[in-house]
PDB file of N, CA and C in Angstrom:
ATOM      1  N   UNK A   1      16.283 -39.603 -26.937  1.00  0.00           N
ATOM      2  CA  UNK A   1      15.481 -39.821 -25.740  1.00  0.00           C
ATOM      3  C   UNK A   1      14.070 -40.206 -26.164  1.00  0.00           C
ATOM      4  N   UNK A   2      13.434 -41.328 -25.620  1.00  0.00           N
ATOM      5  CA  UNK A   2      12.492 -41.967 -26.071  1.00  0.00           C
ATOM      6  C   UNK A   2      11.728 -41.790 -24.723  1.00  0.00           C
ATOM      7  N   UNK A   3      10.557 -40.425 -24.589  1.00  0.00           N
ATOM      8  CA  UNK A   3       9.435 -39.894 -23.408  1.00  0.00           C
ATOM      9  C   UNK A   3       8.692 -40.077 -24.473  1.00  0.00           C
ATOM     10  N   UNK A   4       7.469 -40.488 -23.740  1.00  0.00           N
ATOM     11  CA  UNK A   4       6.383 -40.277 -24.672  1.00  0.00           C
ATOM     12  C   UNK A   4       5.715 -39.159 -24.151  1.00  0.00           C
ATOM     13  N   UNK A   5       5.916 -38.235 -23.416  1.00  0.00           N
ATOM     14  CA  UNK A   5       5.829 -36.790 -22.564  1.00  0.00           C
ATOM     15  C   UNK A   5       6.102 -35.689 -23.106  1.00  0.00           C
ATOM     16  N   UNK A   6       7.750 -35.852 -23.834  1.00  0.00           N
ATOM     17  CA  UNK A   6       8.630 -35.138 -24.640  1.00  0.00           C
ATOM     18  C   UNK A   6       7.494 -34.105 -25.643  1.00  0.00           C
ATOM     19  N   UNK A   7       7.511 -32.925 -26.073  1.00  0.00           N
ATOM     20  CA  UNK A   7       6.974 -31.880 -26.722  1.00  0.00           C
ATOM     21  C   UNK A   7       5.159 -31.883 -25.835  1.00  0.00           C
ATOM     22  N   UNK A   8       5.022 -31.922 -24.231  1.00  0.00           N
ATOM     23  CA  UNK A   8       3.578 -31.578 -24.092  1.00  0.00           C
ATOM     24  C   UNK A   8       4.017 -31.073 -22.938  1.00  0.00           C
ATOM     25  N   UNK A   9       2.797 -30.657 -22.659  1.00  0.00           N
ATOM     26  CA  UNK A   9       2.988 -29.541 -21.576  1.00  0.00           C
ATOM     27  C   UNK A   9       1.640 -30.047 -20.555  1.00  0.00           C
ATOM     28  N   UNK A  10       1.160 -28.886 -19.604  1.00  0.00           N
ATOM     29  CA  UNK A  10      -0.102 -28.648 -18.451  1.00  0.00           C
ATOM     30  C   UNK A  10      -0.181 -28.001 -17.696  1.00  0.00           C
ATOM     31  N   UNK A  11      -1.277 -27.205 -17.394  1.00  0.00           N
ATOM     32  CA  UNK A  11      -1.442 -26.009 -16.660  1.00  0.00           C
ATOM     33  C   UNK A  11      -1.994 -26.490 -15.327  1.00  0.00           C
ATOM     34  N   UNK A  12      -1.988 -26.362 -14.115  1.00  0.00           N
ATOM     35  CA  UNK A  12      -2.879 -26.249 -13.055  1.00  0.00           C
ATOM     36  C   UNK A  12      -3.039 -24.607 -12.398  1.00  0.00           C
ATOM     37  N   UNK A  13      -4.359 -24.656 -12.084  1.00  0.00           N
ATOM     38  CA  UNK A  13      -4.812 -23.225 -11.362  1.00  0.00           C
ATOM     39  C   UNK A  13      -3.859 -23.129 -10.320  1.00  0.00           C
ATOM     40  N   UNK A  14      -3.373 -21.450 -10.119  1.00  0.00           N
ATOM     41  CA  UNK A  14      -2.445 -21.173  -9.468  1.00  0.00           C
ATOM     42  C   UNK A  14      -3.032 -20.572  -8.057  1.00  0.00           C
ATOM     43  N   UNK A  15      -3.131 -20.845  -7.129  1.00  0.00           N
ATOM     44  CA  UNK A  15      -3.997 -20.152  -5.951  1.00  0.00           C
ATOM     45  C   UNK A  15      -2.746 -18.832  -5.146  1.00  0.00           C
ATOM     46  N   UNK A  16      -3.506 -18.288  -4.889  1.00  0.00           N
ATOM     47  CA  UNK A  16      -2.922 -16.923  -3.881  1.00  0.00           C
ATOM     48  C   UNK A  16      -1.624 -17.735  -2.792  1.00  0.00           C
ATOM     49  N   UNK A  17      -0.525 -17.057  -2.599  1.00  0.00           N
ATOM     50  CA  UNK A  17       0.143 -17.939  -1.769  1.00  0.00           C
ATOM     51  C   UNK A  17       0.807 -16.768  -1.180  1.00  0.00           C
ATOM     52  N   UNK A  18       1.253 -16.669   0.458  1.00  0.00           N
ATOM     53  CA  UNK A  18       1.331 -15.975   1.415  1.00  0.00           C
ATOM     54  C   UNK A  18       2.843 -14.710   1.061  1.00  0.00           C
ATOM     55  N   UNK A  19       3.412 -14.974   0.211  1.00  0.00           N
ATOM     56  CA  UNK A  19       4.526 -14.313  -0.341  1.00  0.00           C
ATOM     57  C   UNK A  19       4.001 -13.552  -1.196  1.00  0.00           C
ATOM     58  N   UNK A  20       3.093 -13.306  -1.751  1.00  0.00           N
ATOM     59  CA  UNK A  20       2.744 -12.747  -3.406  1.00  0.00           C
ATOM     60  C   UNK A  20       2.702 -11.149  -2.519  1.00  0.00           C
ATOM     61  N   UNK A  21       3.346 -10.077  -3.283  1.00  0.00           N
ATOM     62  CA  UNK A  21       3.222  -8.785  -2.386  1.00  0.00           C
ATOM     63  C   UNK A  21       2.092  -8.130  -3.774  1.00  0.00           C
ATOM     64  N   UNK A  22       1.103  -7.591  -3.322  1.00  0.00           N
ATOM     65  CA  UNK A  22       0.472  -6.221  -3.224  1.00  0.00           C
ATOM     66  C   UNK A  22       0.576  -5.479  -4.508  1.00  0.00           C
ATOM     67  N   UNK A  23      -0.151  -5.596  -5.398  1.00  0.00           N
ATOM     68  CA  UNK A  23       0.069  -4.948  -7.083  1.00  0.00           C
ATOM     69  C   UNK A  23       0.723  -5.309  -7.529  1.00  0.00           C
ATOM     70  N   UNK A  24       1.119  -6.662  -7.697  1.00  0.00           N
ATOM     71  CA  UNK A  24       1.619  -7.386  -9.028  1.00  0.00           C
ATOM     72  C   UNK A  24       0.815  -8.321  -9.635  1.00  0.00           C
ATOM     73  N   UNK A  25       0.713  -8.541 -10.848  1.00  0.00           N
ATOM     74  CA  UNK A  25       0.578  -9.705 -11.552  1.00  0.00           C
ATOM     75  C   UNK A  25       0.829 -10.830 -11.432  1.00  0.00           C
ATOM     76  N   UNK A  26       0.424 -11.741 -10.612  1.00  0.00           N
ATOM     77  CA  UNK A  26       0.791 -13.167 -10.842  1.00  0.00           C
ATOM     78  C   UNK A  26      -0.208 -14.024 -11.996  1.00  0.00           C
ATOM     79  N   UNK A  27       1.077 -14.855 -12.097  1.00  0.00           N
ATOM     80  CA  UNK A  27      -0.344 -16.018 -13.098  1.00  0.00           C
ATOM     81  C   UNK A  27      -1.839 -16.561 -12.355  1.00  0.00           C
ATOM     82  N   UNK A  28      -2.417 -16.707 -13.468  1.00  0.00           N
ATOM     83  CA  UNK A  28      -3.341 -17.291 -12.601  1.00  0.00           C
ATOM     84  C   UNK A  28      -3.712 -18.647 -13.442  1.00  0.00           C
ATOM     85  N   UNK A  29      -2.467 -19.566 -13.845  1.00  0.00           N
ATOM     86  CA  UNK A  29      -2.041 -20.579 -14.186  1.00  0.00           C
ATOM     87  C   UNK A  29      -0.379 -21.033 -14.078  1.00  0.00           C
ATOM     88  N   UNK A  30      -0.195 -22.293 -13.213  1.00  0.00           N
ATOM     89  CA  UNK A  30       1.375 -22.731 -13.192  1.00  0.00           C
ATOM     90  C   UNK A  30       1.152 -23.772 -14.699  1.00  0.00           C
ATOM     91  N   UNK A  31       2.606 -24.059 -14.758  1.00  0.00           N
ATOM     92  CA  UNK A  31       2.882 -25.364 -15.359  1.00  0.00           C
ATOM     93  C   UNK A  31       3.983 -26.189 -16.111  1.00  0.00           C
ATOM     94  N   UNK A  32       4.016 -26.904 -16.301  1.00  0.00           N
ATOM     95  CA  UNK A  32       5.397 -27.423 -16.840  1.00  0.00           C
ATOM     96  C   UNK A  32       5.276 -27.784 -17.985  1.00  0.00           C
ATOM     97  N   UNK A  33       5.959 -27.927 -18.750  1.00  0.00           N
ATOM     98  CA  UNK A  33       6.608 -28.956 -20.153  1.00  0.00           C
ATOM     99  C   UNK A  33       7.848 -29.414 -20.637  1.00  0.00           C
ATOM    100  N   UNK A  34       8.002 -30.189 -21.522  1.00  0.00           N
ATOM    101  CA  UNK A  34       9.302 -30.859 -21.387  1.00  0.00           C
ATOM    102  C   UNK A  34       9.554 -30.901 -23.203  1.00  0.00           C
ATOM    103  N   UNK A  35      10.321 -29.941 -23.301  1.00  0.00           N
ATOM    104  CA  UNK A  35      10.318 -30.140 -24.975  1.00  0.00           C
ATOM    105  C   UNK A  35      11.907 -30.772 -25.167  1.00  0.00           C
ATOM    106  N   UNK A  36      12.410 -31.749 -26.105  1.00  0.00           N
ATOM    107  CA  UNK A  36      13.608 -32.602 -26.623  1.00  0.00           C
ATOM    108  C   UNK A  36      14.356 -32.948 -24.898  1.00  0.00           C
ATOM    109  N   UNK A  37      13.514 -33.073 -24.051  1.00  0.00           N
ATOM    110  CA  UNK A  37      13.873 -34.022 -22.510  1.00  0.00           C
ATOM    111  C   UNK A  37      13.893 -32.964 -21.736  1.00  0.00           C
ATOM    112  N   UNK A  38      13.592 -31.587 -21.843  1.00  0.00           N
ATOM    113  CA  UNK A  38      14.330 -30.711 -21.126  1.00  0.00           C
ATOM    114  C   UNK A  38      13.259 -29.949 -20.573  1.00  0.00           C
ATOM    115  N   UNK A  39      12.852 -29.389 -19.094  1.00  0.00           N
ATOM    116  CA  UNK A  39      11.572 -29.455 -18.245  1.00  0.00           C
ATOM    117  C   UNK A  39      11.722 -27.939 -17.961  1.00  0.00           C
ATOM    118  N   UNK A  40      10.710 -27.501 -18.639  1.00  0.00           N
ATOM    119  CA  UNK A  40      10.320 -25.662 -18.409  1.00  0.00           C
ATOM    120  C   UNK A  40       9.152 -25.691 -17.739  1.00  0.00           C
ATOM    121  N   UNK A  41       9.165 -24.462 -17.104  1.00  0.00           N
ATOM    122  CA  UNK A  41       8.366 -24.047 -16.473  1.00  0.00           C
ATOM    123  C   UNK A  41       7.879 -23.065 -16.859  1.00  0.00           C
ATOM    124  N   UNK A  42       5.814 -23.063 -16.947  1.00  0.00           N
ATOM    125  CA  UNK A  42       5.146 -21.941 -17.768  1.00  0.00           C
ATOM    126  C   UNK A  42       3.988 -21.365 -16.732  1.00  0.00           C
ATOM    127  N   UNK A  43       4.289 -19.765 -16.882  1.00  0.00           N
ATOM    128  CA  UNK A  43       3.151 -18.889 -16.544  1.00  0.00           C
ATOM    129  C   UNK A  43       2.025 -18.354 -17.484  1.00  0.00           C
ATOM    130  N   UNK A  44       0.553 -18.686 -16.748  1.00  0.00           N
ATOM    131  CA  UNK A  44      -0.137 -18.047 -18.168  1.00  0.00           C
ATOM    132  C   UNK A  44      -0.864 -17.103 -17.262  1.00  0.00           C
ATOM    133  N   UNK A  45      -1.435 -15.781 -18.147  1.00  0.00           N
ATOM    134  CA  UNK A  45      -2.152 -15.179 -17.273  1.00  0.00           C
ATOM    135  C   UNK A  45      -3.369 -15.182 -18.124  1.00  0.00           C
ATOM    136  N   UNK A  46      -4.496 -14.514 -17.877  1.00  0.00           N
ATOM    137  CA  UNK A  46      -6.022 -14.423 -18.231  1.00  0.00           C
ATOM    138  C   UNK A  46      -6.200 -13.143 -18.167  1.00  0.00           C
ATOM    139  N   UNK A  47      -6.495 -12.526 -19.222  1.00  0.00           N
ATOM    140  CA  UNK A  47      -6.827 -10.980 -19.591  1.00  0.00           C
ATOM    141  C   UNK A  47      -8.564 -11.366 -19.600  1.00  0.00           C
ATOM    142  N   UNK A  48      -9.239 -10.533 -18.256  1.00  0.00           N
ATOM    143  CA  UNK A  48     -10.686 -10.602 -18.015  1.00  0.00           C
ATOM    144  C   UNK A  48     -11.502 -10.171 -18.566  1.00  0.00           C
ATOM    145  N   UNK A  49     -10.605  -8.550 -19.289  1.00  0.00           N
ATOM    146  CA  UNK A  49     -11.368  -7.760 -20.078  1.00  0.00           C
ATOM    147  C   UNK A  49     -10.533  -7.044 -21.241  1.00  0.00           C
ATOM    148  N   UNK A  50     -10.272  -8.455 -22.222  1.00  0.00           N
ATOM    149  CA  UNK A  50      -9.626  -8.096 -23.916  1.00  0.00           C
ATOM    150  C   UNK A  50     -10.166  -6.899 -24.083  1.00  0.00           C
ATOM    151  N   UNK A  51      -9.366  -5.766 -24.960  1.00  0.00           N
ATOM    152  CA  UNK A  51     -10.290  -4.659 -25.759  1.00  0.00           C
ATOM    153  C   UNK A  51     -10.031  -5.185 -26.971  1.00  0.00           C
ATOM    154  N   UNK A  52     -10.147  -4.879 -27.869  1.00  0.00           N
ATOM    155  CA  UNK A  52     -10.142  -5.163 -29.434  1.00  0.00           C
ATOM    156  C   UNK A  52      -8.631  -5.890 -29.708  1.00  0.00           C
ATOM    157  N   UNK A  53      -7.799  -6.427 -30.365  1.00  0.00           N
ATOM    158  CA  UNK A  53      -6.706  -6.505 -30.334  1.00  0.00           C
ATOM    159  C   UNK A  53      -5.600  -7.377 -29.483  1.00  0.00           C
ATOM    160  N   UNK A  54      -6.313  -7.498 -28.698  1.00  0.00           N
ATOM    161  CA  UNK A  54      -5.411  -7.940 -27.165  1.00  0.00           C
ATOM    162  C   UNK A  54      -5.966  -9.310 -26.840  1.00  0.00           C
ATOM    163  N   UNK A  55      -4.872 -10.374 -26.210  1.00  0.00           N
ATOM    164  CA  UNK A  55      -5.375 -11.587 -26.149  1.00  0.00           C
ATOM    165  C   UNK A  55      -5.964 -11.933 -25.073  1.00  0.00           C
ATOM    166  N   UNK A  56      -7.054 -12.675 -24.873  1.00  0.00           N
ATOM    167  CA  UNK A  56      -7.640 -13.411 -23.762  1.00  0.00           C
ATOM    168  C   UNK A  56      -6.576 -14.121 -22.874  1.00  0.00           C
ATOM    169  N   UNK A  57      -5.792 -14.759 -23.304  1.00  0.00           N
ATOM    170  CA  UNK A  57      -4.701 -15.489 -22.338  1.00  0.00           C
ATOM    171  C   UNK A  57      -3.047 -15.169 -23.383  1.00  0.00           C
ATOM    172  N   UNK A  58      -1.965 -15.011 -22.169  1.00  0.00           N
ATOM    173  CA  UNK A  58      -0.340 -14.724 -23.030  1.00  0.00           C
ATOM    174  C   UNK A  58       0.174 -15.769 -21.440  1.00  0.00           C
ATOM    175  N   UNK A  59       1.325 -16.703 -22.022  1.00  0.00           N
ATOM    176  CA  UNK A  59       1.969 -17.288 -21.349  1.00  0.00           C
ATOM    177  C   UNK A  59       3.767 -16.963 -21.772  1.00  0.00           C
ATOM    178  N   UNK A  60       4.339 -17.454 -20.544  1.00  0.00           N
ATOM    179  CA  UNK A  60       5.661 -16.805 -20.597  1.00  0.00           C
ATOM    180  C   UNK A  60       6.221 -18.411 -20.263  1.00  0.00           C
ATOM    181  N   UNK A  61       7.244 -19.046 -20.786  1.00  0.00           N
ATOM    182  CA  UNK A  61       8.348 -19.859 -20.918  1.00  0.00           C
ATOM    183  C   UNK A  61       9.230 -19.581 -20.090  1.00  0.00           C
ATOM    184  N   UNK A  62       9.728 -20.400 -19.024  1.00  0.00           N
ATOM    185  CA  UNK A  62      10.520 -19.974 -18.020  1.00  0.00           C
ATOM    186  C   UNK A  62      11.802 -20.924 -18.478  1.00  0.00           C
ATOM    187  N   UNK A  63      12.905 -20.802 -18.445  1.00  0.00           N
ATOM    188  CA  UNK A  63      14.526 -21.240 -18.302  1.00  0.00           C
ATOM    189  C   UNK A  63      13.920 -22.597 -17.487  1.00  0.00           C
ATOM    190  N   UNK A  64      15.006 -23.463 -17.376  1.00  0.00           N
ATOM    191  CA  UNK A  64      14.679 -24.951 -16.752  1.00  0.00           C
ATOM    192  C   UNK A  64      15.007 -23.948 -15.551  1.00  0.00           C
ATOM    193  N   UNK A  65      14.653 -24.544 -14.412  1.00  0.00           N
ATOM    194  CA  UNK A  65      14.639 -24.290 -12.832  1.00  0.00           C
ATOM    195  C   UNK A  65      14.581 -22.480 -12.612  1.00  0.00           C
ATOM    196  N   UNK A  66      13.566 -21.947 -13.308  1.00  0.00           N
ATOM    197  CA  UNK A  66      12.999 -21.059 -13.231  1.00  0.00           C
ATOM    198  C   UNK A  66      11.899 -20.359 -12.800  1.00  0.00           C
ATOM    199  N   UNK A  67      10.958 -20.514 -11.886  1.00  0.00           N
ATOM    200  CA  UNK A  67       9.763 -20.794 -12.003  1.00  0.00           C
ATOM    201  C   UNK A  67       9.106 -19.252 -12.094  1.00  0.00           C
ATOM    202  N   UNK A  68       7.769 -19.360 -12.988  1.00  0.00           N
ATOM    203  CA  UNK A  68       7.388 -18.003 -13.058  1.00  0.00           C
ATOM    204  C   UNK A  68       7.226 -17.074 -11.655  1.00  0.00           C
ATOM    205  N   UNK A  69       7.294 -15.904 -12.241  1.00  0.00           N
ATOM    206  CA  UNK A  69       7.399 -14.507 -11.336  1.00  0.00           C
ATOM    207  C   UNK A  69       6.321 -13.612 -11.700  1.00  0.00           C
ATOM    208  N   UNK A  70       6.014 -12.509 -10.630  1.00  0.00           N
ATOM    209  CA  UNK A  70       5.174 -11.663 -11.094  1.00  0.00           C
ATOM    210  C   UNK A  70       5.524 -11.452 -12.193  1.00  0.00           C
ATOM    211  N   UNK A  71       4.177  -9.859 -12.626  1.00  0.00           N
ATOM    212  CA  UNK A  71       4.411  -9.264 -13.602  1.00  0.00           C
ATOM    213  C   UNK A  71       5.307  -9.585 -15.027  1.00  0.00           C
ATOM    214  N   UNK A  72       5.096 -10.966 -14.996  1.00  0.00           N
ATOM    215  CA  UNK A  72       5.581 -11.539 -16.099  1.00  0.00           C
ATOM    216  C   UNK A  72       5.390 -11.080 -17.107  1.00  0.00           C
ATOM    217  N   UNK A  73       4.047 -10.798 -17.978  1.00  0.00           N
ATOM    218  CA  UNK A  73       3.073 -10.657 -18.952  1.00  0.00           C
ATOM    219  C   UNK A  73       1.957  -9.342 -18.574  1.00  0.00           C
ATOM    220  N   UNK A  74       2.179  -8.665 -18.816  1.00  0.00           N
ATOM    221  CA  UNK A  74       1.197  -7.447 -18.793  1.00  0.00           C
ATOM    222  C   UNK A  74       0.302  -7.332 -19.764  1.00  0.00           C
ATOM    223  N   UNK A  75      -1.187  -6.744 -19.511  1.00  0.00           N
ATOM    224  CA  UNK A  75      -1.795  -6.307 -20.771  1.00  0.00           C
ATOM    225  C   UNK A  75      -2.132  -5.297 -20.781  1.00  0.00           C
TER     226      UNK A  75
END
């Protein structure tokens, strides 16, 4: 398969949407990529306040027609 797309990815900001219930984690990044033709879907979240050790941002790889879910990624 000849994409010139093939192994990249992109995030867009994820806004509040009327389903999200009440103490969970959502991303606060969507996005897709397409690695050897095949189109995943990625959650990233943003850790506001790293302590020593712990990353500023962790993203989760979703199955093709998966799309991220809460509490994906905890810190």
């Amino acid at each position: 398969m000849n994409n010139k797309y093939d192994n990249t990815g992109a995030f867009w900001p994820r806004g509040k949407k009327e389903n999200d219930q009440a103490g969970k984690k959502y991303p606060a990044f969507e996005g897709k990529m397409t690695v050897g033709g095949q189109l995943y879907y990625l959650g990233l979240w943003v850790n506001e306040k790293p302590t020593e050790g712990q990353p500023k941002m962790s993203f989760k790889i979703n199955k093709p027609g998966e799309k991220p879910k809460g509490d994906g990624v905890p810190f």
